[in-house]
Each structure stands twice: as structure tokens, then as C-alpha cells.
N, C-alpha and C. Protein backbone atom coordinates (compact mmCIF):
# COMPACT_ATOMS: atom_id res chain seq x y z
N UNK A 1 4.11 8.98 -125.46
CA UNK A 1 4.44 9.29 -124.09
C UNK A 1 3.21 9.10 -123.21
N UNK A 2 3.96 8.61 -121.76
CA UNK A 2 2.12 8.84 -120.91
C UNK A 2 1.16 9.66 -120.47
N UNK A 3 0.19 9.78 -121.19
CA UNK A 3 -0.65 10.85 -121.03
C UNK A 3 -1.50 10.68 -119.93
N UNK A 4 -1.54 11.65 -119.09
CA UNK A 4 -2.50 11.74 -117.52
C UNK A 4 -3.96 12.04 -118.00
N UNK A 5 -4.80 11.44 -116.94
CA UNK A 5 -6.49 12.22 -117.76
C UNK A 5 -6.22 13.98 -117.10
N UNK A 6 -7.22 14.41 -117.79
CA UNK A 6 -7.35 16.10 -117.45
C UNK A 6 -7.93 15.83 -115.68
N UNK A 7 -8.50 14.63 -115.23
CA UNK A 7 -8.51 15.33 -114.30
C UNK A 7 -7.76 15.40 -112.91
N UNK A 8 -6.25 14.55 -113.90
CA UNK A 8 -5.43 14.84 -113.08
C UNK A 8 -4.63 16.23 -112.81
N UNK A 9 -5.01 16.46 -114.46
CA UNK A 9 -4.03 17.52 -114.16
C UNK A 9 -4.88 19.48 -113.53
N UNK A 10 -6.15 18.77 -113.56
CA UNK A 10 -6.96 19.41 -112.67
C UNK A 10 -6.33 19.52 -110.72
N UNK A 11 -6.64 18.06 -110.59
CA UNK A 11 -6.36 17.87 -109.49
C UNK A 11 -4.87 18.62 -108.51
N UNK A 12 -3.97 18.59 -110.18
CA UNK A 12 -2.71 18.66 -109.63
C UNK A 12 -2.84 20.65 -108.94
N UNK A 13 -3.66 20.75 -110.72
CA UNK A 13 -3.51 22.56 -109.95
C UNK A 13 -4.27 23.21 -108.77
N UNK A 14 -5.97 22.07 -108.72
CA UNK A 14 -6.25 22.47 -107.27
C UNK A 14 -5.44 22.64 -105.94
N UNK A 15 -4.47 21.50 -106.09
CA UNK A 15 -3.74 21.44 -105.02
C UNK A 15 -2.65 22.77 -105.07
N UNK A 16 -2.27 23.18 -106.05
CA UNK A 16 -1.06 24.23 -106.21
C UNK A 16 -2.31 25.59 -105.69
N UNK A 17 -3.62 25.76 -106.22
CA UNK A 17 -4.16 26.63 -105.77
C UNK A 17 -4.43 26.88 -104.17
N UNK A 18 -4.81 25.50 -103.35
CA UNK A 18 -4.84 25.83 -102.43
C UNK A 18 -3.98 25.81 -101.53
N UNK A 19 -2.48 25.21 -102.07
CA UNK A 19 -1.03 25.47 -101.10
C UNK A 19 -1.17 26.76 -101.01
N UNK A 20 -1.51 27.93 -102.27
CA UNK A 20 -1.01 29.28 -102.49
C UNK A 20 -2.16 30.04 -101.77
N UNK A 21 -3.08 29.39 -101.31
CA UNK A 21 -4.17 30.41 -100.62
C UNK A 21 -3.75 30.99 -99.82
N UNK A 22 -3.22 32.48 -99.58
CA UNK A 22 -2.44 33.43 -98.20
C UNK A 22 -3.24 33.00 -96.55
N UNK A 23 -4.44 32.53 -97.02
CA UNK A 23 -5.17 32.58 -95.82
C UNK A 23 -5.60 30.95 -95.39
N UNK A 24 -5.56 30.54 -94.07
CA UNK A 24 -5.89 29.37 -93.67
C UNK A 24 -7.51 28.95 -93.86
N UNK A 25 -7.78 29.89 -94.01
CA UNK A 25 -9.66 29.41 -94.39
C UNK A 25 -10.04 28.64 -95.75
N UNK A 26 -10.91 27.96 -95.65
CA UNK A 26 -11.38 26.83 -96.79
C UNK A 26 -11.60 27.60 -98.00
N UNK A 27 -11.40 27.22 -98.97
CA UNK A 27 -11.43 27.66 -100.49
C UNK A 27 -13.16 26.54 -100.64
N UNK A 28 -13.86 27.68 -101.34
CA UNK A 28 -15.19 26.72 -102.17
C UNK A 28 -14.91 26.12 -103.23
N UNK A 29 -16.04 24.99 -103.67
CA UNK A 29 -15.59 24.05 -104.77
C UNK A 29 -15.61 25.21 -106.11
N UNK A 30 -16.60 26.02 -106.00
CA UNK A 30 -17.12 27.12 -106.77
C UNK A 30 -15.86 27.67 -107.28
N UNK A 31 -15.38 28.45 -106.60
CA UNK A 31 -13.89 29.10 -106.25
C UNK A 31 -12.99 28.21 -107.23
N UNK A 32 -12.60 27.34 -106.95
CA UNK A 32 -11.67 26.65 -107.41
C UNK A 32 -11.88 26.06 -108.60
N UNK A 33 -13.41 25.77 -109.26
CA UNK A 33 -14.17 25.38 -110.25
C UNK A 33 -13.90 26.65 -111.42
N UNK A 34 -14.35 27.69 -110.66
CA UNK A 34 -13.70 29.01 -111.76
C UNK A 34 -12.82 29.11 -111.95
N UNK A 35 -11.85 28.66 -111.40
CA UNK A 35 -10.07 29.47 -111.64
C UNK A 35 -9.98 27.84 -112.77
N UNK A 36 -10.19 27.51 -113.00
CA UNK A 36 -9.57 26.37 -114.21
C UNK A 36 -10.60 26.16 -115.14
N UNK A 37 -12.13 26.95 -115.14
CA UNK A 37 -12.96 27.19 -115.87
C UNK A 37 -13.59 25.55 -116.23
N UNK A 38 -14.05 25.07 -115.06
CA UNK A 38 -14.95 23.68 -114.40
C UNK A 38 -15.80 23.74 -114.06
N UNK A 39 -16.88 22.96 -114.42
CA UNK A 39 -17.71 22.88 -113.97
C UNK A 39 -17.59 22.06 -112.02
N UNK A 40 -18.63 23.05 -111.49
CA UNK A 40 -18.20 22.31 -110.07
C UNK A 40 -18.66 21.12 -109.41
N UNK A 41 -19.58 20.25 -110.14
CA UNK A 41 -20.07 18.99 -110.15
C UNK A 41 -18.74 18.73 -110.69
N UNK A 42 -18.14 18.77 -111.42
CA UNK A 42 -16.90 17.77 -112.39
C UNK A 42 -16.11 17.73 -111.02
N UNK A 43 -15.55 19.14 -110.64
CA UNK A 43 -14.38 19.45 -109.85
C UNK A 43 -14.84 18.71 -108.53
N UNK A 44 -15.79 18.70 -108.22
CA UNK A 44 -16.72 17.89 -106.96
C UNK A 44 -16.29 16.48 -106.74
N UNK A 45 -15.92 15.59 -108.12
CA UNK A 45 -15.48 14.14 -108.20
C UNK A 45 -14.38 14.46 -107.82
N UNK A 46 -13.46 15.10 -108.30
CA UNK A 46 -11.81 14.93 -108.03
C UNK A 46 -11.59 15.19 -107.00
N UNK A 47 -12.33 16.19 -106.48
CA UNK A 47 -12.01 16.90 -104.61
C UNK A 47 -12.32 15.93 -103.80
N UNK A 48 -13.14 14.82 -104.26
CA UNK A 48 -14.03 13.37 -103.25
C UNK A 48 -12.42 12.49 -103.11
N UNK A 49 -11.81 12.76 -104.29
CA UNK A 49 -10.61 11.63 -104.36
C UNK A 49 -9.84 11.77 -104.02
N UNK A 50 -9.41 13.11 -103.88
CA UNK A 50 -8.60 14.12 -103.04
C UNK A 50 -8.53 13.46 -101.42
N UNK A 51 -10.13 13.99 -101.37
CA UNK A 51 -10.10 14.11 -99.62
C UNK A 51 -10.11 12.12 -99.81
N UNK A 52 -10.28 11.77 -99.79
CA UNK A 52 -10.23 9.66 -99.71
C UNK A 52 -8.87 9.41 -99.91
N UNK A 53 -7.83 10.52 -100.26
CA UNK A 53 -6.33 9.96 -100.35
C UNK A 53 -5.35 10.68 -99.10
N UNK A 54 -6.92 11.59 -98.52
CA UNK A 54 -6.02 11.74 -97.04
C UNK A 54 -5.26 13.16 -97.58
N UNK A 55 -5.35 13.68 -98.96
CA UNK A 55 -4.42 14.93 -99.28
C UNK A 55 -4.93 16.47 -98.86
N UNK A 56 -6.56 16.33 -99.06
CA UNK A 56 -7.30 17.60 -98.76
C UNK A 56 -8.55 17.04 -97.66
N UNK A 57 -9.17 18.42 -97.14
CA UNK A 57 -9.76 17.58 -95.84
C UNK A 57 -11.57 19.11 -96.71
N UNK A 58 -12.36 18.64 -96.52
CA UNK A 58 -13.13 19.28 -96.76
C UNK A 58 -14.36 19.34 -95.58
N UNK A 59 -14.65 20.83 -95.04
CA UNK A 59 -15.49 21.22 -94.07
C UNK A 59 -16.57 22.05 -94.53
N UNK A 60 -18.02 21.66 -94.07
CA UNK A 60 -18.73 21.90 -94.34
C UNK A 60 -19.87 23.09 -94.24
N UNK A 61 -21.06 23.52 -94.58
CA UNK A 61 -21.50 24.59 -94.28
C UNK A 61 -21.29 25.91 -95.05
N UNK A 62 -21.64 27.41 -94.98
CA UNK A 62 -22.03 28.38 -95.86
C UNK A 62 -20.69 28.78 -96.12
N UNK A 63 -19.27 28.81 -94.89
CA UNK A 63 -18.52 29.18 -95.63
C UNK A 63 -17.16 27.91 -95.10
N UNK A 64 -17.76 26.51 -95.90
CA UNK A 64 -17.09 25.84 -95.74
C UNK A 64 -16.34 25.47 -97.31
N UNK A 65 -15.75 24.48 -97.69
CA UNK A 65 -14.89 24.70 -98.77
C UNK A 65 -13.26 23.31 -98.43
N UNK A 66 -12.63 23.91 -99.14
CA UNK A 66 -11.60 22.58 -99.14
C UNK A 66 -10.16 23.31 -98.61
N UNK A 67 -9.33 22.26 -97.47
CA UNK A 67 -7.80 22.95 -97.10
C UNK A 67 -6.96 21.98 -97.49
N UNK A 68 -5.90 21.45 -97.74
CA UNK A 68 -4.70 21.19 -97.24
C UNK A 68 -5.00 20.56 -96.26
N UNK A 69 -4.52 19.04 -96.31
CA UNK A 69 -5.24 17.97 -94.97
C UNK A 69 -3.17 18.28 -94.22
N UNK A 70 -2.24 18.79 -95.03
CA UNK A 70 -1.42 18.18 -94.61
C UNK A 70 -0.02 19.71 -95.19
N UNK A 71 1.07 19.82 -94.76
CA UNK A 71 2.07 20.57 -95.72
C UNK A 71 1.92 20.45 -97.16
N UNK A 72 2.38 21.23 -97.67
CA UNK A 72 2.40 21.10 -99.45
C UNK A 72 3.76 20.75 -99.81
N UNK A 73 4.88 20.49 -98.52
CA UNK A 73 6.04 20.18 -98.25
C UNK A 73 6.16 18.96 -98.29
N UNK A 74 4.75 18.42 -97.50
CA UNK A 74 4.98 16.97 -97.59
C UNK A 74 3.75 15.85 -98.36
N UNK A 75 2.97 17.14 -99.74
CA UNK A 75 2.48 15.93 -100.52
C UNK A 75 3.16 16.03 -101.95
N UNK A 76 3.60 15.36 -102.47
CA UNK A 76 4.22 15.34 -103.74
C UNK A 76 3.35 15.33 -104.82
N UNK A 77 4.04 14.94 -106.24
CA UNK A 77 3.28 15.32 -107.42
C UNK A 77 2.67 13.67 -107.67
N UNK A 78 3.48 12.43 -107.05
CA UNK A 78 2.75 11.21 -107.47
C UNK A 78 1.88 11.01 -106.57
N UNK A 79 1.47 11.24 -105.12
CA UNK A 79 0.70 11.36 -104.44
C UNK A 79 -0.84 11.68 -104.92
N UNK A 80 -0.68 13.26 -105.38
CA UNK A 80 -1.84 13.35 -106.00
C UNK A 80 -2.43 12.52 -107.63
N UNK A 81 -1.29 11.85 -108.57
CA UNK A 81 -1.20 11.83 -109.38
C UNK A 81 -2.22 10.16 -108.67
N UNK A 82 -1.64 9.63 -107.96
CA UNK A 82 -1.72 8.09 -107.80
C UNK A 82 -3.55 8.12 -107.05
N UNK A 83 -3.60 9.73 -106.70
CA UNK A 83 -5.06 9.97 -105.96
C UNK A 83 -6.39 9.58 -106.94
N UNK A 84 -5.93 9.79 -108.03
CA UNK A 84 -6.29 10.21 -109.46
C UNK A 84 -6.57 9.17 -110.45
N UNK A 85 -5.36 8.88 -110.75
CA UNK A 85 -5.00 7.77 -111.42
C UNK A 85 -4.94 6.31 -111.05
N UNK A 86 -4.81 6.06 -109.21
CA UNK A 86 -4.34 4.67 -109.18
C UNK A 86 -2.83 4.74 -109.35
N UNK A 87 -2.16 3.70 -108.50
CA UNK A 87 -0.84 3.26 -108.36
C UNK A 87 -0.31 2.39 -109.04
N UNK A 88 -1.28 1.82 -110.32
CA UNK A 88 -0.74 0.70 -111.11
C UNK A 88 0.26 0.50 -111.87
N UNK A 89 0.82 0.31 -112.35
CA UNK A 89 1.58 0.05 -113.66
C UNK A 89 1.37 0.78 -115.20
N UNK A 90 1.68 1.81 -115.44
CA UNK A 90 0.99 2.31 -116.83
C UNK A 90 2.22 1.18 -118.05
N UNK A 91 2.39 0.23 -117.78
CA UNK A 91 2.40 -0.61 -119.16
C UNK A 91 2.58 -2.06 -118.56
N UNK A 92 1.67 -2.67 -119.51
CA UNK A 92 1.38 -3.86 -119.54
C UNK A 92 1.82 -4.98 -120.64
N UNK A 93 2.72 -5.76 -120.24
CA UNK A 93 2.66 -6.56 -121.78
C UNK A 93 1.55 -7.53 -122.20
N UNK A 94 1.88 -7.13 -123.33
CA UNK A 94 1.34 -7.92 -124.32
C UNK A 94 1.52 -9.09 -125.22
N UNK A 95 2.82 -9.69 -124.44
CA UNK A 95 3.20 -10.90 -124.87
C UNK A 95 3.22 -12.12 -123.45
N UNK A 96 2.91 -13.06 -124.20
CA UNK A 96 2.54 -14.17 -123.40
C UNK A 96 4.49 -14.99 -123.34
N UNK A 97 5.05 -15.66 -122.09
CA UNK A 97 5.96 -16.40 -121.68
C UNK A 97 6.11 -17.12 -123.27
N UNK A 98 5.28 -17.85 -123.62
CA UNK A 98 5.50 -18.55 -124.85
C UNK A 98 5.98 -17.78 -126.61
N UNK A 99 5.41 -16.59 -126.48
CA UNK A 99 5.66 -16.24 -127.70
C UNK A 99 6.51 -15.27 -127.11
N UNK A 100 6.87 -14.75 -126.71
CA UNK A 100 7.99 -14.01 -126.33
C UNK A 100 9.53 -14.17 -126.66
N UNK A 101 9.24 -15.40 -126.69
CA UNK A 101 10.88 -16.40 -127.03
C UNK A 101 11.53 -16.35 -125.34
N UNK A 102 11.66 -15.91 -124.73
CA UNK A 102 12.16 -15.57 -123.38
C UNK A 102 11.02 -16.15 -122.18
N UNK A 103 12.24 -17.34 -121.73
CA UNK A 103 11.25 -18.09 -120.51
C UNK A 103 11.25 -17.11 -119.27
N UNK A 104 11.78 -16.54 -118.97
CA UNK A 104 11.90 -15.33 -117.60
C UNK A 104 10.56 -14.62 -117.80
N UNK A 105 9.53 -14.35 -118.77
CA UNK A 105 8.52 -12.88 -119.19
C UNK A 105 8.81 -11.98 -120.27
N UNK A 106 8.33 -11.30 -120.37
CA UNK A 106 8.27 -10.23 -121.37
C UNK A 106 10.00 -9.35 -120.91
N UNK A 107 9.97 -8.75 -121.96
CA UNK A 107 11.34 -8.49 -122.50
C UNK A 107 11.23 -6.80 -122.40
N UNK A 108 10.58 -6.24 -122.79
CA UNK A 108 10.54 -5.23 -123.07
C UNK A 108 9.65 -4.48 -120.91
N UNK A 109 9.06 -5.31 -120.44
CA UNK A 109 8.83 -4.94 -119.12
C UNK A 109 9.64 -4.37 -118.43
N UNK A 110 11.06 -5.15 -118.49
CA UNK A 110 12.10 -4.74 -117.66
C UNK A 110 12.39 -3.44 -118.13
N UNK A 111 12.46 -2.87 -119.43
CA UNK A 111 12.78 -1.32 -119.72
C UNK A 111 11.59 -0.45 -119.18
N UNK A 112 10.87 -0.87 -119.58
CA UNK A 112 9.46 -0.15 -119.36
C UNK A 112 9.03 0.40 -117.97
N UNK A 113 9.56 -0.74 -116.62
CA UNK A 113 9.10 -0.57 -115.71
C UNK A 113 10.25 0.17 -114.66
N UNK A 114 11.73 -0.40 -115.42
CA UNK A 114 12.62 0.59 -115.23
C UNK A 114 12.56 2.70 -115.00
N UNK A 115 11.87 2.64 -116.40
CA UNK A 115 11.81 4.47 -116.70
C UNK A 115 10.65 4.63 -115.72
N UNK A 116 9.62 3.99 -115.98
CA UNK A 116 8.56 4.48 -114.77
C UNK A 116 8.46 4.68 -113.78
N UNK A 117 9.72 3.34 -112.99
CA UNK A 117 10.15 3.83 -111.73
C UNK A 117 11.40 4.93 -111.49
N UNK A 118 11.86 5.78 -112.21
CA UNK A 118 12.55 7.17 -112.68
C UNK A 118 11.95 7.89 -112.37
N UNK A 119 10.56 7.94 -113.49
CA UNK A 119 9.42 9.09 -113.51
C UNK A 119 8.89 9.29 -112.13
N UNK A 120 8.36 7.98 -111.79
CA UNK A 120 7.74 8.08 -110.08
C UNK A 120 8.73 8.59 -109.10
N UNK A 121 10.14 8.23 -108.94
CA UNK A 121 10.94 8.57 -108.09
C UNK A 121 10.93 10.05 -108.46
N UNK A 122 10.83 10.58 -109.54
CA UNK A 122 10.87 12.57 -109.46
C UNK A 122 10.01 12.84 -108.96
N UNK A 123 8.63 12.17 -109.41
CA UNK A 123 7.52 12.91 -109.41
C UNK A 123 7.03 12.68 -107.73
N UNK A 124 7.88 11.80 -107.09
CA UNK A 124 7.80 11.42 -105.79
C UNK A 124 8.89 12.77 -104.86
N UNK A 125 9.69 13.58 -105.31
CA UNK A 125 10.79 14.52 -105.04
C UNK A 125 9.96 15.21 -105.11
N UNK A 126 9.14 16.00 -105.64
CA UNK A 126 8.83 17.01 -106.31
C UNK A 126 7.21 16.92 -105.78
N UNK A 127 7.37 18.23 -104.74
CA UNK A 127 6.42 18.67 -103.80
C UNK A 127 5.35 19.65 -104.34
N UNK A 128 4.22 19.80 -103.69
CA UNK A 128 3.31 20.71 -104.56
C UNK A 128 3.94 21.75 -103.95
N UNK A 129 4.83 22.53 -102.78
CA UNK A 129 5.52 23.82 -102.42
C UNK A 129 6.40 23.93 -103.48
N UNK A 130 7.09 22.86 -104.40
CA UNK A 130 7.91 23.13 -105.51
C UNK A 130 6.92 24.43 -106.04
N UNK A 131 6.41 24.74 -106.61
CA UNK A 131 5.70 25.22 -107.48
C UNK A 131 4.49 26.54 -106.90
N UNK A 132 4.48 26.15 -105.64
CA UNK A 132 3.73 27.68 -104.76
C UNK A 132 4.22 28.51 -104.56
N UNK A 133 5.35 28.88 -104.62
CA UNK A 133 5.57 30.43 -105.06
C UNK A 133 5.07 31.53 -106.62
N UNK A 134 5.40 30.60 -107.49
CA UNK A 134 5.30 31.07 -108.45
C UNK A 134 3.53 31.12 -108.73
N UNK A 135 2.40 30.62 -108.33
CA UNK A 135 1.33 30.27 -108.06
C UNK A 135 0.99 31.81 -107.13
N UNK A 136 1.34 31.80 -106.53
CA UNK A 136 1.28 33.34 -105.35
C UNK A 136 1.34 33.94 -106.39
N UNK A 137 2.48 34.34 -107.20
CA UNK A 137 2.95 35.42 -108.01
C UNK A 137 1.90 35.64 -108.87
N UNK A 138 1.42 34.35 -109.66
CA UNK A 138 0.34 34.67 -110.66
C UNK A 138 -0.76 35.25 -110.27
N UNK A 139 -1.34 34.58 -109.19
CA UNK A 139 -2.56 35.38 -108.52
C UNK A 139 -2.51 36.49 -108.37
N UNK A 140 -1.43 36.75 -107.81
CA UNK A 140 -1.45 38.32 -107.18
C UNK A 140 -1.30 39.53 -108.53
N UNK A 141 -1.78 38.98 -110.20
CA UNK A 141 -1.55 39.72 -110.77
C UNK A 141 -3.11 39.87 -111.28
């Protein structure tokens, strides 16, 4: 199955952390580096890719830190995923027009690129507010 790097799936929960922040003020890299037990140089790369995809906006100074460039209504789960990862294709064939037996391309593409565009169309539904409530709830314990 396709496996995401960790620091997507970093990325994904920064964003669920700071939909769920009660308060409009900037969250530190620090802050957010502890709650997933990161180092904040690491978490520092992903928040750069973040804010370059237009998803989080980061302001500066003693009590500056990272917001929500936008609703959590209106960034989804491939959004950040594609912030991360790139928008490419996760499969590639490996057969050439000639050995394939099939003059059209690879054979197995058409399934392949089929399910992926499935996966993307959910993961394109499916908002980081999907998931901020229950994010509130945990914190608040």
C-alpha cells in the first residue's frame, strides 16, 4: 500500500493542531514540536512547506509562531499531503510500449492511476475541520 513519509503525517497533525487552537494567536514551532515529540529544526522544514503552499502563514518575533493562512473548511487532506509530498503520480511503469505487448502503454497504469484518482478525490473531500473537533476533545484532557 502507499506509504506517506512521517513528515507528512507530521504535517497533517500540525495542521489538525492548529485548526484546534481555541485562540487566534500564533502557535510556536517549539509548541507544536512538543506535542508530536520533534525536534523543532525537523518541524521547522515542514512548516517552510506549509507556509510555500499558501496553507499556514507564519509571523514573526518573541511571541510570533504559525496560524492557519486560510479555513480548515477549506484546506483538505491532499492539499497538505501534495504540500509535502508533491502532486505526482505515486506509480510509475515499468514497462516500456515494446515489451508490454500493448501498443496504447502500459497496462496495468490505467488501474493504477484509476484508484489513485479515488484516493485523491477523498482525500480532496476530506477537510482538516473533518477531524477538529475530536482534536479539541483530546487536548482538553
Amino acid at each position: 500500500m502507499v506509504k506517506y513519509s512521517k513528515a507528512t503525517n507530521y504535517a497533517l497533525h500540525t495542521m489538525v493542531f492548529l485548526s484546534a487552537a481555541e485562540t487566534k494567536k500564533a502557535t510556536g514551532v517549539e509548541e507544536l514540536a512538543k506535542r508530536q515529540e520533534l525536534s523543532p529544526s525537523y518541524l521547522s522544514k515542514i512548516l517552510t512547506k506549509l507556509v510555500k503552499a499558501g496553507l499556514i502563514e507564519s509571523s514573526p518575533g518573541a511571541n510570533g509562531g504559525y496560524l492557519l493562512k486560510k479555513s480548515a473548511d477549506d484546506i483538505s487532506f491532499l492539499d497538505v499531503i501534495e504540500a509535502i509530498e508533491g502532486a505526482s503520480s505515486m506509480f510509475s511503469c515499468s514497462m516500456s510500449h515494446e515489451h508490454s505487448g500493448h501498443s496504447r502503454g502500459c497496462l496495468i497504469a490505467e488501474v493504477m492511476t484509476s484508484a489513485e484518482d479515488k484516493m485523491k478525490q477523498h482525500l480532496e473531500e476530506k477537510k482538516i475541520s473533518h477531524v477538529t473537533p475530536k482534536m479539541r476533545e483530546h487536548l482538553k484532557k
